[in-house]
PDB file of N, CA and C in Angstrom:
ATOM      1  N   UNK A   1      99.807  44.922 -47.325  1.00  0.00           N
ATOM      2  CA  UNK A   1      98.918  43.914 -46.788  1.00  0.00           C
ATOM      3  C   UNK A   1      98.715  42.772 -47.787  1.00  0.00           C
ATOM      4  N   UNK A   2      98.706  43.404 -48.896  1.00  0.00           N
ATOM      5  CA  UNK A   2      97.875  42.162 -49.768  1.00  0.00           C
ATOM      6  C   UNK A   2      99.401  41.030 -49.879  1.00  0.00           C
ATOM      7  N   UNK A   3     100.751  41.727 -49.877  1.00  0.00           N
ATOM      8  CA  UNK A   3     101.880  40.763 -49.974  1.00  0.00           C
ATOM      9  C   UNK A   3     101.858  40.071 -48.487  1.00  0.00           C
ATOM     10  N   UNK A   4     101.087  40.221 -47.645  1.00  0.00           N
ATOM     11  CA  UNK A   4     101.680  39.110 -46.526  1.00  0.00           C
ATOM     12  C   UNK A   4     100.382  38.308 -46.896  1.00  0.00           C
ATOM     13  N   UNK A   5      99.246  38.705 -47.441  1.00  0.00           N
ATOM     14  CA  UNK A   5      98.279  37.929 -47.652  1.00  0.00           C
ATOM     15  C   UNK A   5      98.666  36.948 -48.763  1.00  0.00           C
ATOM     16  N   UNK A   6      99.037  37.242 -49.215  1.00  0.00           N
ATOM     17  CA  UNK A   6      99.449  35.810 -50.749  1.00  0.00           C
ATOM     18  C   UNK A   6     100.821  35.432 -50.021  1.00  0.00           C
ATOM     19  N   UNK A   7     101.490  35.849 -49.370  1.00  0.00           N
ATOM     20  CA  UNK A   7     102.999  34.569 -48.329  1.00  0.00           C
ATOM     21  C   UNK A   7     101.813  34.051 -48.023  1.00  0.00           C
ATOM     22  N   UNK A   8     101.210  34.497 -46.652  1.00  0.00           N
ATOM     23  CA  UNK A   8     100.083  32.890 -45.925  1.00  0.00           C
ATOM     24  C   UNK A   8      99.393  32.137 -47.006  1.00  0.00           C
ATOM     25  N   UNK A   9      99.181  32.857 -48.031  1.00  0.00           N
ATOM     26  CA  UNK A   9      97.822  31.519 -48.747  1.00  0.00           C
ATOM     27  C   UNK A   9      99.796  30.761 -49.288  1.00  0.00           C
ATOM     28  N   UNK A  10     100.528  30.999 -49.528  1.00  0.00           N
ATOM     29  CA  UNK A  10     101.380  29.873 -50.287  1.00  0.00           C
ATOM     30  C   UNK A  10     101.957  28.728 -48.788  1.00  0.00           C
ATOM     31  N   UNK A  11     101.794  29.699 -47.920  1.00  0.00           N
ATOM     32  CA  UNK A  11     102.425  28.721 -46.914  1.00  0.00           C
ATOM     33  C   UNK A  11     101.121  27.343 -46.393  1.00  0.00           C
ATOM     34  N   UNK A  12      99.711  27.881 -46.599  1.00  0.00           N
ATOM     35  CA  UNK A  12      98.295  26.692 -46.154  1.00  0.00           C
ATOM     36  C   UNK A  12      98.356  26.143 -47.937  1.00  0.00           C
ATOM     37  N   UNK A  13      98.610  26.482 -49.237  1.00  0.00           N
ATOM     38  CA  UNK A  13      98.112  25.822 -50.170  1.00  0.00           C
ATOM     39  C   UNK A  13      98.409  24.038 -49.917  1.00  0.00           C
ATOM     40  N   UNK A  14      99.648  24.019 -49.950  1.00  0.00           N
ATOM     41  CA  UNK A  14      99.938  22.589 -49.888  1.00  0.00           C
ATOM     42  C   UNK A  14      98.859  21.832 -49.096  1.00  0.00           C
ATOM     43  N   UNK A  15      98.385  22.661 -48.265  1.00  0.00           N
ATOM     44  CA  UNK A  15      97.472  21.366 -47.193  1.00  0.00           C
ATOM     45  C   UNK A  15      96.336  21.449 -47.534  1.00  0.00           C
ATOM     46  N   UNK A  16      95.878  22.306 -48.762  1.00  0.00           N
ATOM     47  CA  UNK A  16      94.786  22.420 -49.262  1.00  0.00           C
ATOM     48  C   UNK A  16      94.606  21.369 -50.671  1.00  0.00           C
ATOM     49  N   UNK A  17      95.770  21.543 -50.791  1.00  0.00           N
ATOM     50  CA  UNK A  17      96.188  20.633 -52.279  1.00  0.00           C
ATOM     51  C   UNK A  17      96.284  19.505 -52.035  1.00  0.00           C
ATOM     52  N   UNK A  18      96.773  18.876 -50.638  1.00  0.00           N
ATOM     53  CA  UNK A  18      96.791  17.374 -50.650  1.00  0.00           C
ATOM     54  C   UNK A  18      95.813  16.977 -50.097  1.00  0.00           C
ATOM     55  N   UNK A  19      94.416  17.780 -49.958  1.00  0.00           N
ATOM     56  CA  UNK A  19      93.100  17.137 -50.069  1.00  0.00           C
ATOM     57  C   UNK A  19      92.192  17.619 -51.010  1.00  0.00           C
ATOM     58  N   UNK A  20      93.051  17.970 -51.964  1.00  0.00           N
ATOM     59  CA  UNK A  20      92.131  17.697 -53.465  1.00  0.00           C
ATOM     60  C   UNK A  20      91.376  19.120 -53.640  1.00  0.00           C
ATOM     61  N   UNK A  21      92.171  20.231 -53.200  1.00  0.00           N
ATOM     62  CA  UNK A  21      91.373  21.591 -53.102  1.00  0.00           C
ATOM     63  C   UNK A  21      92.466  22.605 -53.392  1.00  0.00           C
ATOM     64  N   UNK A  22      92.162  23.870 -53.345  1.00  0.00           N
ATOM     65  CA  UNK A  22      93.263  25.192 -54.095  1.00  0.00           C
ATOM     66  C   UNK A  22      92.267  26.110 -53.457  1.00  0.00           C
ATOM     67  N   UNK A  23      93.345  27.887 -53.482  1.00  0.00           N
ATOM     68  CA  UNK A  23      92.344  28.733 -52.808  1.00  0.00           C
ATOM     69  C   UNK A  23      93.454  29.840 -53.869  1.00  0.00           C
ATOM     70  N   UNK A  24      92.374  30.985 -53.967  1.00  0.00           N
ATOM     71  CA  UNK A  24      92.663  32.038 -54.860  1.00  0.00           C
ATOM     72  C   UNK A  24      92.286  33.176 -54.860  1.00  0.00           C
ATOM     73  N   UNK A  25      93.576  34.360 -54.535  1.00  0.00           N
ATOM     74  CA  UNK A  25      93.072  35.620 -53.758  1.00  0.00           C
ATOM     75  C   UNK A  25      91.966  36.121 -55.092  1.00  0.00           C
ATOM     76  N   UNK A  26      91.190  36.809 -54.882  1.00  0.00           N
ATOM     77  CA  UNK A  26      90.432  37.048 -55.290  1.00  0.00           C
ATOM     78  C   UNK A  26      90.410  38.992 -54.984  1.00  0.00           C
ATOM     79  N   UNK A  27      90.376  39.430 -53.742  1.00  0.00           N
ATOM     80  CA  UNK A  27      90.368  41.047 -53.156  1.00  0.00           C
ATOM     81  C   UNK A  27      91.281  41.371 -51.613  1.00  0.00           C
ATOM     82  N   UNK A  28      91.965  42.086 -52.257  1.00  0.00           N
ATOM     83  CA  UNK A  28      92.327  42.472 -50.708  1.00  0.00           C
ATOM     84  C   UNK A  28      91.997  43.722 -50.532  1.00  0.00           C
ATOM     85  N   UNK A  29      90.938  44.642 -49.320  1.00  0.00           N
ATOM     86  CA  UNK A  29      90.836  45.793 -48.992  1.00  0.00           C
ATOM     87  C   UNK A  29      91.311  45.980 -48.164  1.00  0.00           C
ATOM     88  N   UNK A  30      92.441  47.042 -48.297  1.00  0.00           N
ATOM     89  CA  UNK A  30      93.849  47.421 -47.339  1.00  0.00           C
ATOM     90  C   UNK A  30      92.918  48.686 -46.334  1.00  0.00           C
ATOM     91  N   UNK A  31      91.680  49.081 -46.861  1.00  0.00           N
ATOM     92  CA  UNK A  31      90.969  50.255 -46.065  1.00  0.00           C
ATOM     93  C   UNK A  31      90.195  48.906 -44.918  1.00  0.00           C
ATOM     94  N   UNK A  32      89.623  48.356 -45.164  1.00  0.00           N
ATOM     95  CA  UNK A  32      88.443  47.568 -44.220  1.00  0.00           C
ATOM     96  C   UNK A  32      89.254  46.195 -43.736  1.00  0.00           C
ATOM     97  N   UNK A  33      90.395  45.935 -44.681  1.00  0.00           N
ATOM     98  CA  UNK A  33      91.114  44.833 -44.217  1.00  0.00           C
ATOM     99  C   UNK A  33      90.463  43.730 -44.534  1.00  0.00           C
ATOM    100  N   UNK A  34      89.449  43.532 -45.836  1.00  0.00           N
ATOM    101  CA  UNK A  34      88.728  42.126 -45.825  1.00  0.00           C
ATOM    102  C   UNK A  34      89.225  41.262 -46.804  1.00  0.00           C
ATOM    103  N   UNK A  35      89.596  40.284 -47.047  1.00  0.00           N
ATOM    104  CA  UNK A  35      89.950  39.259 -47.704  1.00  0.00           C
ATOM    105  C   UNK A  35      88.906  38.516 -48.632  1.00  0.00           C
ATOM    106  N   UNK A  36      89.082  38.106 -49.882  1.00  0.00           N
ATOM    107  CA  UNK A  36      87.906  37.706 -50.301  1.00  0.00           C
ATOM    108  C   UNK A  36      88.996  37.010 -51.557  1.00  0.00           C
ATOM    109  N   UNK A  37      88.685  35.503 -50.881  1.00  0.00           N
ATOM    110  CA  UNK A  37      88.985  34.249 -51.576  1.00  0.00           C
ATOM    111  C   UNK A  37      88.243  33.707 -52.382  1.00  0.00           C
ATOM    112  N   UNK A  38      88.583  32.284 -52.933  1.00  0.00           N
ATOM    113  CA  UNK A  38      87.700  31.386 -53.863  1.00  0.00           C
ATOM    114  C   UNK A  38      88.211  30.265 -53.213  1.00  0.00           C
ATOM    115  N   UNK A  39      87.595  29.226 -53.160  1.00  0.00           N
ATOM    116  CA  UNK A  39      88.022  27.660 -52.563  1.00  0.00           C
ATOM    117  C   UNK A  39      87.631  26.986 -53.527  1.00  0.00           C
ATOM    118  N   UNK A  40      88.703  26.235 -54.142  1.00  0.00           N
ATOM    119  CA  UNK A  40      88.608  25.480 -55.553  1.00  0.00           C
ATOM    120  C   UNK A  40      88.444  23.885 -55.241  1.00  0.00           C
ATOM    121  N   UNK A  41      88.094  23.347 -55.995  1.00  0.00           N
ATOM    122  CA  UNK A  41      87.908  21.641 -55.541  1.00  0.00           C
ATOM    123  C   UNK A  41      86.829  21.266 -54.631  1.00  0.00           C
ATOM    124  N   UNK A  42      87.947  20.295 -54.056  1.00  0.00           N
ATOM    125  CA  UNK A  42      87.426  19.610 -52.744  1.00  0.00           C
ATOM    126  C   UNK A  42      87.305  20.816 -51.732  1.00  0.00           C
ATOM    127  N   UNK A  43      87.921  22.138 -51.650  1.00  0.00           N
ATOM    128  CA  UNK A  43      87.423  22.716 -50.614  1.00  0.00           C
ATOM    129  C   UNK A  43      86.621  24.008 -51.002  1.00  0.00           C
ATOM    130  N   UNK A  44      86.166  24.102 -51.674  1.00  0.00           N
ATOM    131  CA  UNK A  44      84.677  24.354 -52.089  1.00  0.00           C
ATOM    132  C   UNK A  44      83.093  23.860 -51.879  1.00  0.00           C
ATOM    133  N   UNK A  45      83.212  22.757 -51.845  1.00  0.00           N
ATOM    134  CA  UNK A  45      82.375  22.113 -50.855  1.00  0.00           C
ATOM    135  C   UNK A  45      82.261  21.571 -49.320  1.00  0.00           C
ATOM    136  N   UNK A  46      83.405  21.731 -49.047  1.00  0.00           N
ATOM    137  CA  UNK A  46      83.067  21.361 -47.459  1.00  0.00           C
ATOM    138  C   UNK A  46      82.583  22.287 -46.911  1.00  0.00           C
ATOM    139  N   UNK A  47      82.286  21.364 -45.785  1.00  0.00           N
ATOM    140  CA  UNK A  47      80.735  22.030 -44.833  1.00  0.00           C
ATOM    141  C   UNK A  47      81.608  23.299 -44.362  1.00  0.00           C
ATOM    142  N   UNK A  48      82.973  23.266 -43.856  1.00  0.00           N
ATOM    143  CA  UNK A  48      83.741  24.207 -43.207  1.00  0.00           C
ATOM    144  C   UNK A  48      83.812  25.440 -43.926  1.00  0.00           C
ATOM    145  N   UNK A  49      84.231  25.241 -45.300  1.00  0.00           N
ATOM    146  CA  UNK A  49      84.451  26.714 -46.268  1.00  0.00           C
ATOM    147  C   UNK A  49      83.373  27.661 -45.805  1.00  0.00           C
ATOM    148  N   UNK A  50      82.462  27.664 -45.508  1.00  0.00           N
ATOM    149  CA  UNK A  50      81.488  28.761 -44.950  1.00  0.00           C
ATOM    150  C   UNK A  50      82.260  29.304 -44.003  1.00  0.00           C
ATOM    151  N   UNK A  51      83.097  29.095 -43.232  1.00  0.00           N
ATOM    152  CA  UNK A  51      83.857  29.590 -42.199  1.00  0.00           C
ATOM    153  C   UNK A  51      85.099  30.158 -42.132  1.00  0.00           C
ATOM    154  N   UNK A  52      85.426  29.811 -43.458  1.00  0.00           N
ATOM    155  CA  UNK A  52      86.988  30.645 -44.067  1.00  0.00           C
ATOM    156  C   UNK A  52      87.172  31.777 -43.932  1.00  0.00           C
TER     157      UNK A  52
END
């Protein structure tokens, strides 16, 4: 799980990067399946990141 999870974050970085933002696995639980990122930059503050 956690290898298809770091393919998708490399395949969205670029579109994160060309608005001034980065994202960084942080946890993958292969039992509960939860993901737990960091949103660096510019997407760290948008109103949206609450919704990631």
């Amino acid at each position: 799980m956690r290898e298809q999870v770091e393919e998708t974050i490399e395949v969205i970085r670029p579109a994160l990067q060309a608005d001034g933002g980065d994202i960084e696995l942080k946890e993958v639980d292969e039992v509960t399946g939860i993901v737990t990122v960091t949103l660096i930059g510019a997407c760290g503050t948008c109103p949206a990141s609450t919704q990631t």
